[in-house]
N, C-alpha and C. Protein backbone atom coordinates (compact mmCIF):
# COMPACT_ATOMS: atom_id res chain seq x y z
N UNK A 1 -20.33 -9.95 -9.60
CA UNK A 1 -21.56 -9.84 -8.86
C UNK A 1 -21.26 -9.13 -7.55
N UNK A 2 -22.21 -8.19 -7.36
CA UNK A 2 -21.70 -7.61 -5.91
C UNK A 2 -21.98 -8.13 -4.43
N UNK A 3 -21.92 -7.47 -3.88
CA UNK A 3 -21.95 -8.28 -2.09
C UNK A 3 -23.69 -7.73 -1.63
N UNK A 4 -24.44 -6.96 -2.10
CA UNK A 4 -26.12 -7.11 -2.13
C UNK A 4 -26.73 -8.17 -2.96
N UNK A 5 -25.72 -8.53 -3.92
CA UNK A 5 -26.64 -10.07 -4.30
C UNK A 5 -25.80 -11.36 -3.90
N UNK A 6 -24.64 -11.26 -3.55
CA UNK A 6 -24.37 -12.74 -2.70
C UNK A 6 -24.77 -12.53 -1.51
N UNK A 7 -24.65 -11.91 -0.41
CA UNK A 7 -25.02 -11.72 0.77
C UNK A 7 -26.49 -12.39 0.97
N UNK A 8 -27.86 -12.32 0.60
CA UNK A 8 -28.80 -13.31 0.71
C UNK A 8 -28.86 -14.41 0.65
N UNK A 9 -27.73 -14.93 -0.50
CA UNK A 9 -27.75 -16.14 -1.10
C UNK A 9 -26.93 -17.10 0.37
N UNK A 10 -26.06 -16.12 1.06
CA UNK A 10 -25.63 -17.03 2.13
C UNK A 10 -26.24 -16.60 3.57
N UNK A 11 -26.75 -15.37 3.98
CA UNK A 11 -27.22 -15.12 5.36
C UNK A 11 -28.45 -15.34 5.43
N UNK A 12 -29.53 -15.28 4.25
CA UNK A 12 -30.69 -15.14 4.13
C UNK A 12 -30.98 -13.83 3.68
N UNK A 13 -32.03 -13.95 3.12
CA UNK A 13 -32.94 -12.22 2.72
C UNK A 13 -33.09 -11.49 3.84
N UNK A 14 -33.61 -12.29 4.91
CA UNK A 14 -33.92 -11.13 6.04
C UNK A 14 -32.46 -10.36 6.89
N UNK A 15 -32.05 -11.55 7.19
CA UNK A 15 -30.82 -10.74 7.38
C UNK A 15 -30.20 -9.66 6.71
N UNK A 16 -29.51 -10.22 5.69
CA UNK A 16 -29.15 -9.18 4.92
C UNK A 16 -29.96 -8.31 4.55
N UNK A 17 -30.90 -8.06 4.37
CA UNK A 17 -31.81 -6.81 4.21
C UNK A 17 -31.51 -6.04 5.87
N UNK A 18 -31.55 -6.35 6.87
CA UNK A 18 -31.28 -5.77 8.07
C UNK A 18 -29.89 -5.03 7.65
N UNK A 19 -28.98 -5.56 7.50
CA UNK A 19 -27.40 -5.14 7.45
C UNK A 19 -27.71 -3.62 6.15
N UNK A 20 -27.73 -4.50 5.58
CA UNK A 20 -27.87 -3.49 4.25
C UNK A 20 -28.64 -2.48 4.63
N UNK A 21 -30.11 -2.27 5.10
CA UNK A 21 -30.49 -0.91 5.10
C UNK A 21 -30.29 -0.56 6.74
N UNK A 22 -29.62 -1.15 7.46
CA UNK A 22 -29.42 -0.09 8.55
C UNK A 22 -27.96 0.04 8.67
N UNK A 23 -27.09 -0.37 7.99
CA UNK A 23 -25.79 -0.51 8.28
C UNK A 23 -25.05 -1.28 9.54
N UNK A 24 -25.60 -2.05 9.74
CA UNK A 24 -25.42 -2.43 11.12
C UNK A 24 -24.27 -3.66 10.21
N UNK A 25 -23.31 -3.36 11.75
CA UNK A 25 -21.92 -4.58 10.91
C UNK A 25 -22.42 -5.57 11.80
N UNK A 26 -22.13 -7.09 10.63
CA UNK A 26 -22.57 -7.90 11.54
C UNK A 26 -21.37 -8.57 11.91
N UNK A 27 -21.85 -9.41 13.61
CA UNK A 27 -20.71 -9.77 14.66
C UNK A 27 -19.40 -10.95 14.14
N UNK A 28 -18.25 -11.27 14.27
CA UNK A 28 -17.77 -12.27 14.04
C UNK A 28 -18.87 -13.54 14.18
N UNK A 29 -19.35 -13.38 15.65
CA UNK A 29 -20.29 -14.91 16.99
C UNK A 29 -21.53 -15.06 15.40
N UNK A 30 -22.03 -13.66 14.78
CA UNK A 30 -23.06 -13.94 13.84
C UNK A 30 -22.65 -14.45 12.47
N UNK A 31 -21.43 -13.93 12.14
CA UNK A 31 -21.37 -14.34 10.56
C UNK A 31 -20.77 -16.00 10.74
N UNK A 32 -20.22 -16.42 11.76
CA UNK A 32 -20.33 -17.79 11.82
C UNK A 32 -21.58 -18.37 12.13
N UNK A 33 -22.21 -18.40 12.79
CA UNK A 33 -23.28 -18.97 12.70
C UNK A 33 -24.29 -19.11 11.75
N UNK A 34 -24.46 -18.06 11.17
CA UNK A 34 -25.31 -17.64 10.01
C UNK A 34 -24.20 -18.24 8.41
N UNK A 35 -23.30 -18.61 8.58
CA UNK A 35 -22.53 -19.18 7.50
C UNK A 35 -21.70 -18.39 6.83
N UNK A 36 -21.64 -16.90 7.33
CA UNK A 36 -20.89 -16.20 6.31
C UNK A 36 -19.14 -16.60 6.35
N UNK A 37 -18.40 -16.73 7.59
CA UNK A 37 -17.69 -17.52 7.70
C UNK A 37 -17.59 -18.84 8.14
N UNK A 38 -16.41 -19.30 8.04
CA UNK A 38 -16.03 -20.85 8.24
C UNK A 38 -15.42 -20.86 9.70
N UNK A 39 -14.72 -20.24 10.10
CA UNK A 39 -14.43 -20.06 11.29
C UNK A 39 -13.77 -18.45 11.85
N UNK A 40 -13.15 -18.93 13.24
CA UNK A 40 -12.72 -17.60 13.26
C UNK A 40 -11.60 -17.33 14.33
N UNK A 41 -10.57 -16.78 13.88
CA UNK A 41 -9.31 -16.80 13.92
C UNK A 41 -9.29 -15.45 15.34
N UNK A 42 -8.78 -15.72 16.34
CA UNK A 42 -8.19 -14.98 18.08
C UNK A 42 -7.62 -14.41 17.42
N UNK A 43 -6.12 -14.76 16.54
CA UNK A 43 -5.23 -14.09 16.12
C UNK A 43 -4.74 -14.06 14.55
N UNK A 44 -5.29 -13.41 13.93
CA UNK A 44 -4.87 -12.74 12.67
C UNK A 44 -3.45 -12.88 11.89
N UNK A 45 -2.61 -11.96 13.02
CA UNK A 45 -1.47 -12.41 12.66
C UNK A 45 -1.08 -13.67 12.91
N UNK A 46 -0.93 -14.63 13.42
CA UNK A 46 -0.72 -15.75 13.88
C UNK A 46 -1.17 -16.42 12.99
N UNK A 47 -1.95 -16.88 12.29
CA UNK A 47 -2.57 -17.61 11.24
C UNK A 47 -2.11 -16.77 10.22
N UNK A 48 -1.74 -15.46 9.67
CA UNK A 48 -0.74 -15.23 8.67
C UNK A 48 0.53 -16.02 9.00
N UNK A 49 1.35 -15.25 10.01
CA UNK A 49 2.43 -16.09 9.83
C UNK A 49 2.74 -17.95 10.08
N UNK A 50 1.82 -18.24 10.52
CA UNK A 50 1.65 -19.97 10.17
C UNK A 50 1.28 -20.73 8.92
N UNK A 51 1.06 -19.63 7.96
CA UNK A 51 0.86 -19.97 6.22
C UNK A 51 2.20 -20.20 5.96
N UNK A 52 2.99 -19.10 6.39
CA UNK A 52 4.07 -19.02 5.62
C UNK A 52 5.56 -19.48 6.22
N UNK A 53 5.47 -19.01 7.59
CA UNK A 53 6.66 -19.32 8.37
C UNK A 53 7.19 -20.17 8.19
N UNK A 54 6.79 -21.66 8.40
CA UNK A 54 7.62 -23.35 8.65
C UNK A 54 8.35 -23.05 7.25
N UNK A 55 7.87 -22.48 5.88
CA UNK A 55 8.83 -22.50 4.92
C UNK A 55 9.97 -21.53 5.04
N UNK A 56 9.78 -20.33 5.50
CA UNK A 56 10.39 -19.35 5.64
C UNK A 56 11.57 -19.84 6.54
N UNK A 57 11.33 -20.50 7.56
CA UNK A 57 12.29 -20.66 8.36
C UNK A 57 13.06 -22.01 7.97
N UNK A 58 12.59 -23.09 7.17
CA UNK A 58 13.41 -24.14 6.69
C UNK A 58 14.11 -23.98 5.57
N UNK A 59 13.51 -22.91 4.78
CA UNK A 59 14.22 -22.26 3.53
C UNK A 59 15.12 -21.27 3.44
N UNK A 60 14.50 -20.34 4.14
CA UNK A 60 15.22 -19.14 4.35
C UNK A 60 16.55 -19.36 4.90
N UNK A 61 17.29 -17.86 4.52
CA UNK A 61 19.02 -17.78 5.45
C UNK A 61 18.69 -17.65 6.92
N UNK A 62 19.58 -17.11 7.83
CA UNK A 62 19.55 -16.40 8.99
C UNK A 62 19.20 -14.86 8.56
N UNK A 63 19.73 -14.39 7.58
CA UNK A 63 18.93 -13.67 7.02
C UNK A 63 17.30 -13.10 6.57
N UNK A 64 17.30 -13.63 5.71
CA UNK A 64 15.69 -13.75 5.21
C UNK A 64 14.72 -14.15 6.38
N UNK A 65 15.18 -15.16 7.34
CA UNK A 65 14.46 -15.09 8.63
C UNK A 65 14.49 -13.81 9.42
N UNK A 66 15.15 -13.79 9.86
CA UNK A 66 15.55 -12.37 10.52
C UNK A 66 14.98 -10.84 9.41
N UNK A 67 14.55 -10.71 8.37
CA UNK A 67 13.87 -9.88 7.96
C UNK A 67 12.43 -10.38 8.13
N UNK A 68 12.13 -11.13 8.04
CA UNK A 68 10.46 -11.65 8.01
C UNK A 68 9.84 -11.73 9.25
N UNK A 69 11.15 -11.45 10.29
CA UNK A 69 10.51 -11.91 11.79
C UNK A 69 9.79 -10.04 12.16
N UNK A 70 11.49 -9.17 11.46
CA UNK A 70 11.08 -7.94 11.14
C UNK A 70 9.61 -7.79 11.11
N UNK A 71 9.62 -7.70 9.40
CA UNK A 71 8.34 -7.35 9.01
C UNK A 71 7.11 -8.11 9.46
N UNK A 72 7.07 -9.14 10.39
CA UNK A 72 6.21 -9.36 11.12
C UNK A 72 5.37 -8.36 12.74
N UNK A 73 6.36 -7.65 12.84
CA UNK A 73 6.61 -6.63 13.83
C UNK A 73 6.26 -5.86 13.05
N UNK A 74 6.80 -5.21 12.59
CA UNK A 74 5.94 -4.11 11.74
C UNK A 74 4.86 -3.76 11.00
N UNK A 75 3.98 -4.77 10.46
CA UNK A 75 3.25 -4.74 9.34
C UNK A 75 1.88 -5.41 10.31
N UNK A 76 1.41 -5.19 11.06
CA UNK A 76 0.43 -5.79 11.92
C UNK A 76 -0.68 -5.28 11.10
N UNK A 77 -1.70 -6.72 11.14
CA UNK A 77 -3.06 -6.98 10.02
C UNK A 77 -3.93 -6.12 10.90
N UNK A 78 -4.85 -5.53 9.64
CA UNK A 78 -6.01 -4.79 10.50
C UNK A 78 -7.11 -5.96 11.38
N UNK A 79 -7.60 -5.63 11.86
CA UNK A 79 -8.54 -6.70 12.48
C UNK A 79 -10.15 -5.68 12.93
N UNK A 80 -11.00 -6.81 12.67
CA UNK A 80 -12.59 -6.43 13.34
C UNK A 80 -12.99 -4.83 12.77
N UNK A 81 -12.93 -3.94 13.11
CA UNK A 81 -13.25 -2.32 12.44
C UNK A 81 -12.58 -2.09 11.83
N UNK A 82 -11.54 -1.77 11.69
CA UNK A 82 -10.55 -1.57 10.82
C UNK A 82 -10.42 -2.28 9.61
N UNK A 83 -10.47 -3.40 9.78
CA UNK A 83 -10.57 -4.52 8.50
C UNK A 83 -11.91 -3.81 7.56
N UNK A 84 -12.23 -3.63 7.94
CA UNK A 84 -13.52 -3.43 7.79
C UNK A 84 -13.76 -1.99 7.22
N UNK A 85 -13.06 -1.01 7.63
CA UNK A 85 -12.83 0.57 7.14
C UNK A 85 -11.95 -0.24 6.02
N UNK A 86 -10.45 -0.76 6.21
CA UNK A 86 -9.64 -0.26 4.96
C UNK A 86 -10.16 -1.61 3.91
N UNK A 87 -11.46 -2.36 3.54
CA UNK A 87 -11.77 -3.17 3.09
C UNK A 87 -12.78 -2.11 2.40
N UNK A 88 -13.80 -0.98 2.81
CA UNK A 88 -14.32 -0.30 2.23
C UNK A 88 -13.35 1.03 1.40
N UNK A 89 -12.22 1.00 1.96
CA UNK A 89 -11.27 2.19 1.76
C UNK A 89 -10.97 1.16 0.16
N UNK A 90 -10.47 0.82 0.31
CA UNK A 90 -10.10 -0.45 -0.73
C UNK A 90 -10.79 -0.36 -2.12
N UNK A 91 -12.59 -0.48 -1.64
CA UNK A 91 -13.58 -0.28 -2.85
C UNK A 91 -13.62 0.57 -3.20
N UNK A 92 -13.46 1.83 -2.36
CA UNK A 92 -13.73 3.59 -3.17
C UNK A 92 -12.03 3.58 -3.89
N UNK A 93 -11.28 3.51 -3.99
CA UNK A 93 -10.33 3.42 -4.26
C UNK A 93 -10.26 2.52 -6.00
N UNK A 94 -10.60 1.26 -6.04
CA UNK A 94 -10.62 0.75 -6.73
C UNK A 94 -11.87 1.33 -7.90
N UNK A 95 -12.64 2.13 -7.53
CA UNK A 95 -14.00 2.74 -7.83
C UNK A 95 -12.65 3.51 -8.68
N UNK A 96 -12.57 4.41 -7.87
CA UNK A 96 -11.68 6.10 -8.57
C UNK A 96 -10.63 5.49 -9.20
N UNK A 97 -9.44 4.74 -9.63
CA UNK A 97 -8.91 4.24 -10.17
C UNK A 97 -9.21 3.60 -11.42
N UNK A 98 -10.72 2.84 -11.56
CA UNK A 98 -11.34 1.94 -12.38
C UNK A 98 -11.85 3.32 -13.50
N UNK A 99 -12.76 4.52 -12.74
CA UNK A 99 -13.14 5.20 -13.47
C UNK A 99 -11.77 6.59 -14.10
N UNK A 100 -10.88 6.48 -13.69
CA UNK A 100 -9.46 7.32 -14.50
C UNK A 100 -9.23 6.47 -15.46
N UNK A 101 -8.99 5.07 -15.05
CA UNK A 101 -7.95 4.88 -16.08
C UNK A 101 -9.83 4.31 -17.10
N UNK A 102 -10.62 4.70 -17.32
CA UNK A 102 -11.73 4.47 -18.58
C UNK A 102 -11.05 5.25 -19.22
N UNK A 103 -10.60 6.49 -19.56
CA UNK A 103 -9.80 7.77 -20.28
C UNK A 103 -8.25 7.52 -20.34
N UNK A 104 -7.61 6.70 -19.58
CA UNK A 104 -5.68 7.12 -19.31
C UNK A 104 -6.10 5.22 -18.99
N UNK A 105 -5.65 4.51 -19.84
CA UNK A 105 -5.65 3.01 -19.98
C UNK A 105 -4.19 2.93 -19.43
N UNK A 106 -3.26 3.44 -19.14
CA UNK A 106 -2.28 3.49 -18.58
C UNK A 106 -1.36 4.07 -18.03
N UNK A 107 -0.81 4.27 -16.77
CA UNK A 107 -0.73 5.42 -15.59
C UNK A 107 1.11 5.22 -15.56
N UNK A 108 1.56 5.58 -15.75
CA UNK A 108 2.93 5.74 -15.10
C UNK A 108 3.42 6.11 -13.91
N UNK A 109 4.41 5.55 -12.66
CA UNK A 109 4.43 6.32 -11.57
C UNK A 109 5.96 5.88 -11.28
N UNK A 110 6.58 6.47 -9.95
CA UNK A 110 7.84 6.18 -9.48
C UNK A 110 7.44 4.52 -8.80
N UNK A 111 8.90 3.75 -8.96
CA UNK A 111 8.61 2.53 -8.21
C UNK A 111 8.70 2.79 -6.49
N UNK A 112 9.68 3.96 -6.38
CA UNK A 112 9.92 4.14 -4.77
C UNK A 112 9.91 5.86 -4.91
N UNK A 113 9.45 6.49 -3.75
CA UNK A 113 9.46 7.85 -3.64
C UNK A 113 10.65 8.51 -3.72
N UNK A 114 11.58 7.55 -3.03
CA UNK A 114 13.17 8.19 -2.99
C UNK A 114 14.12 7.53 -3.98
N UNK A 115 15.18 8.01 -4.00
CA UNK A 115 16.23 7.13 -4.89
C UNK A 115 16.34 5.71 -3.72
N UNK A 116 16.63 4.80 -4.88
CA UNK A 116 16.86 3.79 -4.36
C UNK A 116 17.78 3.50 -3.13
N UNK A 117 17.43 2.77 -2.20
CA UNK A 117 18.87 2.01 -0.94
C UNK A 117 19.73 1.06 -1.55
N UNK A 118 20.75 1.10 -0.72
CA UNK A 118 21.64 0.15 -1.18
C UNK A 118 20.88 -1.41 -1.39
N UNK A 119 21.98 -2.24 -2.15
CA UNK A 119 21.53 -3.42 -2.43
C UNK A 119 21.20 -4.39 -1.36
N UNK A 120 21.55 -4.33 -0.24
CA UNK A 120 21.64 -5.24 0.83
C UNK A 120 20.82 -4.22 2.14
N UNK A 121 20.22 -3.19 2.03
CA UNK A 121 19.47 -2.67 3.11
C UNK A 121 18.75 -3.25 3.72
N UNK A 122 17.87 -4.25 3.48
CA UNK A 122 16.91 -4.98 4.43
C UNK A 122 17.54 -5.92 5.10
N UNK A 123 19.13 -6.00 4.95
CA UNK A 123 20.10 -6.91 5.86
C UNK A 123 20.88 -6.34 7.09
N UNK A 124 20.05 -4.66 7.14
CA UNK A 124 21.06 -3.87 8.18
C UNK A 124 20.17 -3.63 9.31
N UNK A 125 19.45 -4.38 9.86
CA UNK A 125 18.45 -4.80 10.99
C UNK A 125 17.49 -4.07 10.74
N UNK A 126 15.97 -3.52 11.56
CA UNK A 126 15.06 -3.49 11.82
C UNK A 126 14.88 -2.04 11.16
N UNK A 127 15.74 -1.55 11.18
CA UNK A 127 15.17 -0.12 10.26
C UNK A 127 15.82 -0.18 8.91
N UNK A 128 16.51 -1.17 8.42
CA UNK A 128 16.87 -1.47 7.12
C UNK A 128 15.37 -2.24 6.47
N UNK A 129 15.35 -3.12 6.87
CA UNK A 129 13.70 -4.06 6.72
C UNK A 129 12.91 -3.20 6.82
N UNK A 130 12.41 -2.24 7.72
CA UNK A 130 11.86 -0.95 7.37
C UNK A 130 11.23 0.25 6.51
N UNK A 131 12.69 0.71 6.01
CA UNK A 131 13.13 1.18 4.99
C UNK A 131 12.35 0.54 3.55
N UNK A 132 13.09 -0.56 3.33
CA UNK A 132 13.08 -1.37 1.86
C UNK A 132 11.06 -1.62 1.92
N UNK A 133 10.59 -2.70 3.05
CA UNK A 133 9.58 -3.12 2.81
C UNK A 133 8.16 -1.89 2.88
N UNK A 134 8.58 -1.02 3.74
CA UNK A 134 7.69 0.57 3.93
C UNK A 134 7.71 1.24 2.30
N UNK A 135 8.66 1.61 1.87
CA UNK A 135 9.00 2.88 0.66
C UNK A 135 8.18 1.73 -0.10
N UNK A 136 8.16 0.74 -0.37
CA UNK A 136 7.39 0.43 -2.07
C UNK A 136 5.77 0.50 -2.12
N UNK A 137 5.44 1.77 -1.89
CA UNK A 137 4.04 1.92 -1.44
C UNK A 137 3.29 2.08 -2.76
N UNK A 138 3.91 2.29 -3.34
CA UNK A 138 3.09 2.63 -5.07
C UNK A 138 3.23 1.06 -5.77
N UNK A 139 3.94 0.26 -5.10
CA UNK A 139 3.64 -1.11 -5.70
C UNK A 139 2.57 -1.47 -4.95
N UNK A 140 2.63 -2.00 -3.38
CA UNK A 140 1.70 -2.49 -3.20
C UNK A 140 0.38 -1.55 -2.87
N UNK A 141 0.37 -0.56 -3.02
CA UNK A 141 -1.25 0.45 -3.54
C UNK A 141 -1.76 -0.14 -4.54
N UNK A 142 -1.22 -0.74 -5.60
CA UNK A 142 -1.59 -1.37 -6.74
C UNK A 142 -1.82 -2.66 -6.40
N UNK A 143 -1.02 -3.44 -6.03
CA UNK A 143 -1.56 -4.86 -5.26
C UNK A 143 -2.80 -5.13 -4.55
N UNK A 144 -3.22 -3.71 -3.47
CA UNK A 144 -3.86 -3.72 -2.63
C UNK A 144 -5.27 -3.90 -3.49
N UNK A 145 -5.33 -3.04 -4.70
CA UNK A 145 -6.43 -3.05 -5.38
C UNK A 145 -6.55 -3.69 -6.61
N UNK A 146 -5.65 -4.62 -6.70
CA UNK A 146 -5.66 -5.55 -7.44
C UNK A 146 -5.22 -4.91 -9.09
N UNK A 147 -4.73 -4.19 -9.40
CA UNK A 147 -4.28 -3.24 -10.39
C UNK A 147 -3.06 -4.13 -11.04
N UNK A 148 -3.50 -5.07 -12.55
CA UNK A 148 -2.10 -4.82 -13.25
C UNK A 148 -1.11 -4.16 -13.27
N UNK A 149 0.45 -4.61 -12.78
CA UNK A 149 1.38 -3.11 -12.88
C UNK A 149 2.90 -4.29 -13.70
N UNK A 150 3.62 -3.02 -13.68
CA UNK A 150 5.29 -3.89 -14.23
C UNK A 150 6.13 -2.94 -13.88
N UNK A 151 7.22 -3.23 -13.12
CA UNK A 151 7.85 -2.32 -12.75
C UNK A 151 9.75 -2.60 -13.92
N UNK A 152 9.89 -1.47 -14.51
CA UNK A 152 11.27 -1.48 -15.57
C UNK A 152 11.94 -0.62 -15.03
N UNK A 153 13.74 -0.84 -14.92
CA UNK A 153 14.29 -0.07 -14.85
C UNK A 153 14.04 1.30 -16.07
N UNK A 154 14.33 2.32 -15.73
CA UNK A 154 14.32 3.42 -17.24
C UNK A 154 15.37 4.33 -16.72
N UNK A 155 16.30 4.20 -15.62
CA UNK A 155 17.42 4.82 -15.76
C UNK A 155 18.52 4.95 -14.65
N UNK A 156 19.31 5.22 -14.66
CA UNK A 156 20.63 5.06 -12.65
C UNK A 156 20.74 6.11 -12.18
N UNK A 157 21.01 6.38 -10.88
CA UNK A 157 21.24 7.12 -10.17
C UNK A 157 22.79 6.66 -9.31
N UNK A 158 23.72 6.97 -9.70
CA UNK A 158 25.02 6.59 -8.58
C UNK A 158 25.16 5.49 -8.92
N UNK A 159 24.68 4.67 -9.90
CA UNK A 159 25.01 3.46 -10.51
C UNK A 159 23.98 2.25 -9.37
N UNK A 160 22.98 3.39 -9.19
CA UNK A 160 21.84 2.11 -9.01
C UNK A 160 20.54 2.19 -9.97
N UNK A 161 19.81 1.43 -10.09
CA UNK A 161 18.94 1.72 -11.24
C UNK A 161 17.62 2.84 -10.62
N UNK A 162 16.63 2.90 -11.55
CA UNK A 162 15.64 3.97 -11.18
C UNK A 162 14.93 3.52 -11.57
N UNK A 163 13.53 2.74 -11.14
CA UNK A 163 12.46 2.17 -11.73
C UNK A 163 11.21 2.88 -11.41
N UNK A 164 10.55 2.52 -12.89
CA UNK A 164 9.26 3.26 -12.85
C UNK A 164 7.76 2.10 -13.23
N UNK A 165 6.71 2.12 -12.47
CA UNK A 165 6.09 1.42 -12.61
C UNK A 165 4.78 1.76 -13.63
N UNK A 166 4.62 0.74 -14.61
CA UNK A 166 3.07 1.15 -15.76
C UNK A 166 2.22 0.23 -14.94
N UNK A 167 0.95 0.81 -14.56
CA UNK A 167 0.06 -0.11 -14.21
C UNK A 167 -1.37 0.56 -15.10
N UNK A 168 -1.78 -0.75 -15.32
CA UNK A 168 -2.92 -0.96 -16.39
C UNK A 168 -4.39 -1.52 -15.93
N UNK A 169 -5.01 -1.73 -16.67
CA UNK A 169 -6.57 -1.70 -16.60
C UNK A 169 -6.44 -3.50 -15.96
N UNK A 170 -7.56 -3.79 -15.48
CA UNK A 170 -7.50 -5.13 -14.81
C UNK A 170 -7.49 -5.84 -16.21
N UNK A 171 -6.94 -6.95 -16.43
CA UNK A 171 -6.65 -7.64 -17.48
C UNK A 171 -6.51 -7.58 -18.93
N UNK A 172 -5.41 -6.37 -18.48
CA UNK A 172 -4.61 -6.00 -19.82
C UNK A 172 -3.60 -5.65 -19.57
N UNK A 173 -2.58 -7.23 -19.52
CA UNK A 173 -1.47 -6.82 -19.10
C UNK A 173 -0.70 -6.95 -20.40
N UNK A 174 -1.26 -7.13 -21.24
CA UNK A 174 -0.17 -7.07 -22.89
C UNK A 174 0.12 -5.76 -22.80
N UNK A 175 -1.20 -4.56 -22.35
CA UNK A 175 -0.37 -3.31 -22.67
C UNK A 175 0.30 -2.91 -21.53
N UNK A 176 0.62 -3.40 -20.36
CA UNK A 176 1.69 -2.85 -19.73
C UNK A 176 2.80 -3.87 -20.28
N UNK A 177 3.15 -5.12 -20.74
CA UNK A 177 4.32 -5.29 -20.82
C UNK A 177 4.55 -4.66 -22.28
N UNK A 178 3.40 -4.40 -23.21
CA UNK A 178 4.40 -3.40 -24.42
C UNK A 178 4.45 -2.02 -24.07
N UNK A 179 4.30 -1.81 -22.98
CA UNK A 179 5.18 -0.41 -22.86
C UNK A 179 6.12 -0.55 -21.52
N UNK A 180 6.47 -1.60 -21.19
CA UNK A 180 7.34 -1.68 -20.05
C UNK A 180 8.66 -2.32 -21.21
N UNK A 181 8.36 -2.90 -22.38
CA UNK A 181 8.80 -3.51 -23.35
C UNK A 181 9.75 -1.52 -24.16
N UNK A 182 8.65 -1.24 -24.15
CA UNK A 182 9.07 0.27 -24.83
C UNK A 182 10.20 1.31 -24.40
N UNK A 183 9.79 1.11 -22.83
CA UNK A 183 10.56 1.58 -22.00
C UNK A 183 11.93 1.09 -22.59
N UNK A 184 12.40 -0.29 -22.19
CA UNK A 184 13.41 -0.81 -22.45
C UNK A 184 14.08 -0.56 -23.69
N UNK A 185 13.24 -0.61 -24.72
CA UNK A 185 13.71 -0.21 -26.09
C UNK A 185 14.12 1.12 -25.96
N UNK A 186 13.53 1.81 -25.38
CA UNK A 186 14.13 3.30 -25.43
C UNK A 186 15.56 3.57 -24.52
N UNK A 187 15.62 2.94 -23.56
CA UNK A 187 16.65 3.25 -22.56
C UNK A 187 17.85 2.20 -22.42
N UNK A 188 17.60 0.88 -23.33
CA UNK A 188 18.29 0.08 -23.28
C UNK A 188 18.26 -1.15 -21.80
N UNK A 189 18.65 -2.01 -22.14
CA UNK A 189 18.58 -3.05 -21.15
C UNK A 189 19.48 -2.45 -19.88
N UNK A 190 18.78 -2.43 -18.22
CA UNK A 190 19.36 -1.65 -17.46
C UNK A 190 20.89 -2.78 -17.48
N UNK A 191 20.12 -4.15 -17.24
CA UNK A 191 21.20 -5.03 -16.29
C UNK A 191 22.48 -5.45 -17.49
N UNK A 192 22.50 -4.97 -18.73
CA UNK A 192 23.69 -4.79 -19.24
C UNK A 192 24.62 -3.46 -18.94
N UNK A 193 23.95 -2.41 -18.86
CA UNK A 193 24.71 -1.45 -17.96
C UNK A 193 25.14 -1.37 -16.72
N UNK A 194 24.50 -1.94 -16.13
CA UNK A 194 24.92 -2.26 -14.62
C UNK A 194 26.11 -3.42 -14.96
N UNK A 195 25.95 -4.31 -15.37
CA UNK A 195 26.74 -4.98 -15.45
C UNK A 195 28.22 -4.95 -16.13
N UNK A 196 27.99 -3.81 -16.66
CA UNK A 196 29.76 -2.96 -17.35
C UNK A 196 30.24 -2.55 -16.36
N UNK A 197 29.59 -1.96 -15.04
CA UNK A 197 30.82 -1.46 -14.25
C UNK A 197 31.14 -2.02 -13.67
């Protein structure tokens, strides 16, 4: 169901008829009041990383902390307009994607643009974490829009592997794992080759 027929059901008709035909965005101070949210968060990031942190930091190494504190620095949430552009960027996106793959039910792509980094790069400080969590942009492009994907090794470079990602139609992930399955059959299991040398 789309957001012109829930939108009445929680702001009212009149409202939402305002938003909708004049485009007017409505305020944080309004969509609480009017019920569209529950509350509303000063800081964005801060309430991300308070989901996750207390585990991160009782679980995690000195390591894995020390990358997450990273990518907390780096990866700053859109907020208020912006949220709001890459939330519509998001739908046209998922639009043009939805209508390719009606014809190509399944897309093949690189897992990373470059050959792979070493195994331990996101452990070599702030531009290692960098590096690793930045380059996997063709995974989470697919995440972002909610896109079935599987990422298989299909071959090495310098004796690191080379992965390529199948991503598929929203809930049909049998046919990406029988051809992430295919892959394998064709190229052989990576982590027994890796594991000979």
């Amino acid at each position: 169901m789309g957001a012109c027929a829930i939108l009445p059901r929680i702001i009212g008709h009149g409202r939402a008829a305002e938003l909708l035909f004049t485009g007017r965005a409505m305020s944080a101070n309004e969509g609480l009041a009017w019920g569209f949210f529950s509350r509303i968060c000063d800081d964005v990031q801060a309430e991300a990383k308070a989901l996750m942190d207390g585990d991160v930091r009782k679980y995690g190494s000195k390591t894995v902390v020390a990358i997450f504190d990273e990518y907390y620095r780096y990866f700053q949430p859109f907020e208020g307009l912006d949220f709001l552009k890459a939330m519509a960027d998001r739908n046209r996106f998922i639009r043009a994607w939805t209508t390719f793959m009606a014809d190509y039910p399944l897309v093949l792509t690189p897992f990373l643009p470059a050959p792979i980094f070493t195994w331990n790069r996101d452990e070599q400080g702030a531009e290692g974490v960098r590096e690793v969590l930045g380059s996997a942009l063709y995974s989470y492009a697919m995440n972002f829009m909610g896109l079935p994907a599987a990422v298989v090794p299909a071959n090495e470079n310098d004796g690191q592997p080379v992965g390529v990602q199948i991503v598929g139609r929203r809930f049909r992930e049998d046919m990406i794992l029988d051809a992430a399955e295919a892959v394998e059959r064709s190229v052989g299991v990576m982590a027994e080759r890796l594991w000979r040398r």
